[in-house]
Every structure is written in structure tokens, then in C-alpha cells.
N, C-alpha and C. Protein backbone atom coordinates (compact mmCIF):
# COMPACT_ATOMS: atom_id res chain seq x y z
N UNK A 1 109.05 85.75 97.80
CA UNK A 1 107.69 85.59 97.32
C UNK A 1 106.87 84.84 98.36
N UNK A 2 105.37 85.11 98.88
CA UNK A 2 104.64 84.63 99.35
C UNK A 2 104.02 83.03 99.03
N UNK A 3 104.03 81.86 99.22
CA UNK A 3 103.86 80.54 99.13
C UNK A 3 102.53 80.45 99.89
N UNK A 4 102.46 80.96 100.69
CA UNK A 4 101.25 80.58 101.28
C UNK A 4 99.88 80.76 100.93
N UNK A 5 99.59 79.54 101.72
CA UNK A 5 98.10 78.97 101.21
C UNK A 5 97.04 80.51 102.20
N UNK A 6 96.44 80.98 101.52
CA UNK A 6 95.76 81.96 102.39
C UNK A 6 94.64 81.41 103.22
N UNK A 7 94.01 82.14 104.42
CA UNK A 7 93.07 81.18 105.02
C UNK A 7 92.00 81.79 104.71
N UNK A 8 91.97 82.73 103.75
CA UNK A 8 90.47 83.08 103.40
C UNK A 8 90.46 83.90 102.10
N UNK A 9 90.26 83.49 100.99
CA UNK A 9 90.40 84.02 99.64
C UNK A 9 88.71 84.36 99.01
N UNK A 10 88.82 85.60 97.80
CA UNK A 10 87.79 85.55 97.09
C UNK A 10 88.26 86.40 96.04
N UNK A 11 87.71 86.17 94.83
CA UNK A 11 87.81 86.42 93.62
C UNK A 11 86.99 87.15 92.78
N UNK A 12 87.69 88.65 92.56
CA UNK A 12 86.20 89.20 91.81
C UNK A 12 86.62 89.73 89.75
N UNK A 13 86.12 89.31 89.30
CA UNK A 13 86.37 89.42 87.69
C UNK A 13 86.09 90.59 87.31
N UNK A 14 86.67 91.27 86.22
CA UNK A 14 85.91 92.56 85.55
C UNK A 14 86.53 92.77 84.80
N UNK A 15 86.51 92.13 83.30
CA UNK A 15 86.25 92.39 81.93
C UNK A 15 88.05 91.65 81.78
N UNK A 16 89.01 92.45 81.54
CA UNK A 16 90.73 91.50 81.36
C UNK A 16 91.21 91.38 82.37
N UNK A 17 90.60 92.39 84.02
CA UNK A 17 91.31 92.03 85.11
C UNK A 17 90.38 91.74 86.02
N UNK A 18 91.49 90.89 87.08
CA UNK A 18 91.00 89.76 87.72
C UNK A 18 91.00 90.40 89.44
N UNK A 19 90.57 90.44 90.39
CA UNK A 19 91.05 90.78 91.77
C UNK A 19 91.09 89.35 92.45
N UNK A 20 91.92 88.91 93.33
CA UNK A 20 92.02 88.48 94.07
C UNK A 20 92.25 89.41 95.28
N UNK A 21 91.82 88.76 96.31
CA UNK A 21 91.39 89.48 98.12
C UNK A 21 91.76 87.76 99.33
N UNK A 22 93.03 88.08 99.27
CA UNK A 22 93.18 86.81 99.93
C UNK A 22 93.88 87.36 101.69
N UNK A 23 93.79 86.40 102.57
CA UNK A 23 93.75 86.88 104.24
C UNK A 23 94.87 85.56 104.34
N UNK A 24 96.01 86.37 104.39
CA UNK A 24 96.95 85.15 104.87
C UNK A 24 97.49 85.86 106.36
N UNK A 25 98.27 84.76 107.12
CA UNK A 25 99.07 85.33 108.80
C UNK A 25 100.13 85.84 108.13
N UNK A 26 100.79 86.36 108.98
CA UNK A 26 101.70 86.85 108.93
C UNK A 26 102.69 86.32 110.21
N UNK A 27 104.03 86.34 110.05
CA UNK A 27 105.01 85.36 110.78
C UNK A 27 104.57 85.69 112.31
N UNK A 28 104.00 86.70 112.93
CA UNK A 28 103.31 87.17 114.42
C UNK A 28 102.16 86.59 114.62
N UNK A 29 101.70 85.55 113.22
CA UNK A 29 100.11 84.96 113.52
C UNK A 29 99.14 86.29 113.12
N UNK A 30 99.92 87.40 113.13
CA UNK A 30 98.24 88.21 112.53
C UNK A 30 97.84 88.27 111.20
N UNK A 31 96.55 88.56 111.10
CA UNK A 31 95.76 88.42 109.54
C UNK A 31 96.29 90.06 108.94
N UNK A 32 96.52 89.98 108.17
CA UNK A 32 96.66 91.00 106.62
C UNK A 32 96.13 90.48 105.44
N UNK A 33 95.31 91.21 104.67
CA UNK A 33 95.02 91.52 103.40
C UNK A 33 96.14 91.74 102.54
N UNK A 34 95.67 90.77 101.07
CA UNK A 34 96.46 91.02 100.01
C UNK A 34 95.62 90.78 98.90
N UNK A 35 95.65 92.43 98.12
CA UNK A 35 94.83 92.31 97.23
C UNK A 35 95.80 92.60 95.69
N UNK A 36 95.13 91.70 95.07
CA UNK A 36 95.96 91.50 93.85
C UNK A 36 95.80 91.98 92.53
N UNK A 37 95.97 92.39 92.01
CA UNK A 37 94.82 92.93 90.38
C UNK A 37 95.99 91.76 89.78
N UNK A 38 95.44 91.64 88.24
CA UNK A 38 95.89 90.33 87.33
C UNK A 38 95.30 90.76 86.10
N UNK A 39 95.97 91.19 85.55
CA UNK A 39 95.44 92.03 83.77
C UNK A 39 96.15 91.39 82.74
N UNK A 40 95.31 91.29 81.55
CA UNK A 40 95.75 90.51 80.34
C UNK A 40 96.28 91.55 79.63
N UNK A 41 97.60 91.81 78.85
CA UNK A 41 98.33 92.95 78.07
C UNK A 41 98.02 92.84 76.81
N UNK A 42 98.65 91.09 75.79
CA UNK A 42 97.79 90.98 74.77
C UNK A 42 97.70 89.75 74.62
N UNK A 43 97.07 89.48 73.92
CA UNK A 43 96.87 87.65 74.00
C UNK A 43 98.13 86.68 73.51
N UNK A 44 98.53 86.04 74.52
CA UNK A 44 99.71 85.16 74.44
C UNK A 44 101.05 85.73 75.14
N UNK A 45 100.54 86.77 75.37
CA UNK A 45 101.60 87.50 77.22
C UNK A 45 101.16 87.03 78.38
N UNK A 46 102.21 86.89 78.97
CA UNK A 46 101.74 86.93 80.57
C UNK A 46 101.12 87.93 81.01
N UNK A 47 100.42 87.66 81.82
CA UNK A 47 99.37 88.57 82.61
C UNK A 47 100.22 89.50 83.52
N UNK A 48 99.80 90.87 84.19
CA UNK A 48 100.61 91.64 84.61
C UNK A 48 99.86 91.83 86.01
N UNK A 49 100.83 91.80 87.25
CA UNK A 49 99.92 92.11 88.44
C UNK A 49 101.19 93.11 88.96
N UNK A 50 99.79 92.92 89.86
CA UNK A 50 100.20 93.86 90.85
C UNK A 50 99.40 94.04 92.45
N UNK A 51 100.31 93.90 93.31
CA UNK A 51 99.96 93.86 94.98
C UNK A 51 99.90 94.75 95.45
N UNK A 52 98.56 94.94 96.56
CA UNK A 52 99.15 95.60 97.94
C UNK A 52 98.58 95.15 99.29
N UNK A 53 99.29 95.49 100.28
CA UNK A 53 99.12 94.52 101.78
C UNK A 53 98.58 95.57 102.53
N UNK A 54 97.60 95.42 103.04
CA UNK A 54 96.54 95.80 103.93
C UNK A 54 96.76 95.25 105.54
N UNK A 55 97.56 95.71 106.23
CA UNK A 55 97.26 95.50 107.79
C UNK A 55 96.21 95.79 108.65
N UNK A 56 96.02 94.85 109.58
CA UNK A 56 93.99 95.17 110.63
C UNK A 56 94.09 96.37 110.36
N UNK A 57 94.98 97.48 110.75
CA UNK A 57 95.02 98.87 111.35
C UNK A 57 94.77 99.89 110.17
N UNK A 58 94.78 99.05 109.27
CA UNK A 58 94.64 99.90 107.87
C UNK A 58 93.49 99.71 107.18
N UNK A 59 92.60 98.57 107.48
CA UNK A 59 91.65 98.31 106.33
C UNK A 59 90.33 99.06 106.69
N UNK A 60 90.01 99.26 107.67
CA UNK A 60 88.60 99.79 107.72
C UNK A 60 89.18 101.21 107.18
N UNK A 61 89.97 101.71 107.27
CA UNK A 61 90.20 103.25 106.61
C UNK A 61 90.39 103.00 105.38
N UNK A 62 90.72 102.04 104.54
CA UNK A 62 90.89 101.99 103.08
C UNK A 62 89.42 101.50 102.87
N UNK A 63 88.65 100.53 103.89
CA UNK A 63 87.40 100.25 103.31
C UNK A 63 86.23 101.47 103.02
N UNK A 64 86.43 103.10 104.42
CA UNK A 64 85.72 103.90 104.30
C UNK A 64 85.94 104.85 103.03
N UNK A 65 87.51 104.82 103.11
CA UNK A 65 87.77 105.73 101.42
C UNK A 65 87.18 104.97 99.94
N UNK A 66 87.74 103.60 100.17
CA UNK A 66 86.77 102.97 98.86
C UNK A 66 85.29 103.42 98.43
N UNK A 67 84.42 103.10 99.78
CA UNK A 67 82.84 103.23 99.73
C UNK A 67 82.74 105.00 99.34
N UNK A 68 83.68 105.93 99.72
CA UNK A 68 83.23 107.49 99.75
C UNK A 68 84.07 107.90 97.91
N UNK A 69 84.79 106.81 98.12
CA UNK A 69 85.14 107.28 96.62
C UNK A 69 84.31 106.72 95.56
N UNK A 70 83.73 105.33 95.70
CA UNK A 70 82.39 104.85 94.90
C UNK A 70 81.23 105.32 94.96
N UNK A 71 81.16 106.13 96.20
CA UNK A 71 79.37 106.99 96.30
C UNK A 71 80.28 108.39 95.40
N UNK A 72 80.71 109.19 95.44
CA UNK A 72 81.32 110.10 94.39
C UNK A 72 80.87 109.43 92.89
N UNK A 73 81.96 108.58 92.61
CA UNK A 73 81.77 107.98 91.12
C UNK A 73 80.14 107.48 90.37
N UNK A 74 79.24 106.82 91.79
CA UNK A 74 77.89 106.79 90.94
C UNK A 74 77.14 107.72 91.37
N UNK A 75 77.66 109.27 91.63
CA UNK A 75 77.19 110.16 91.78
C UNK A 75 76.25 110.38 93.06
N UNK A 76 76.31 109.86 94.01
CA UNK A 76 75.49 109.67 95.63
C UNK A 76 75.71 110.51 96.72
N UNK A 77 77.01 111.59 96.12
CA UNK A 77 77.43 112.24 96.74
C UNK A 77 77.65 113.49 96.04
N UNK A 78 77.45 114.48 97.40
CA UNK A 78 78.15 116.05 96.44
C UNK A 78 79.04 116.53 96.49
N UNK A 79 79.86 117.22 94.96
CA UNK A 79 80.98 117.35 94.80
C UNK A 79 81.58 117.91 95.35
């Protein structure tokens, strides 16, 4: 399990789940992304997550699919 303190975190809410977007090193000193979802199942359960790790070499291509898959969804784009 990861312990570490990340060197650059932010937190975004939406409705039972939670994102965390935290930038910790990695044992080579380089930065990776770890983004977290955190969902409530029913009240008085533990919350359920779930990870995934984003390397430099990967994020601007997950950042361009995000933005082309959100211009789709509020309709900004054609099908």
C-alpha cells in the first residue's frame, strides 16, 4: 500500500463519490498521478474505492480523451 504523503493533491465531490487526484514520486523521483474514486454503498459501510496510476507519458492522452469524451456527453460534438 502507498503511505505517502503526495506533493500535490486535490479533491473533487459529486453527490456519494468523492475523487481524489493526488501527484506522488515514484522510487526514480518521477511524478505519477493517482486518481482515486471513494463511493458510499449504504450508510454504515465502508466506502468502496478504487485506483488508477497515470504516468507523465500517459496523462496528456488520458487528459485529451477525457475533454473529447465530455464535449460528446454535453453534446459539443458530432456523433
Amino acid at each position: 500500500m502507498d503511505f505517502k504523503k503526495p506533493i500535490k493533491s486535490s479533491v473533487l465531490k459529486a453527490g456519494k463519490k468523492t475523487y481524489f487526484f493526488d501527484v506522488n514520486l515514484a522510487s526514480n523521483n518521477k511524478r505519477y498521478l493517482k486518481i482515486t474514486e471513494s463511493r458510499l454503498v449504504e450508510e454504515g459501510q465502508p466506502a468502496k474505492r478504487s485506483t488508477i496510476v497515470l504516468f507523465p507519458e500517459e496523462v496528456v492522452n488520458f487528459q485529451l480523451t477525457v475533454s473529447e469524451i465530455a464535449k460528446f456527453i454535453d453534446g459539443q460534438a458530432a456523433a
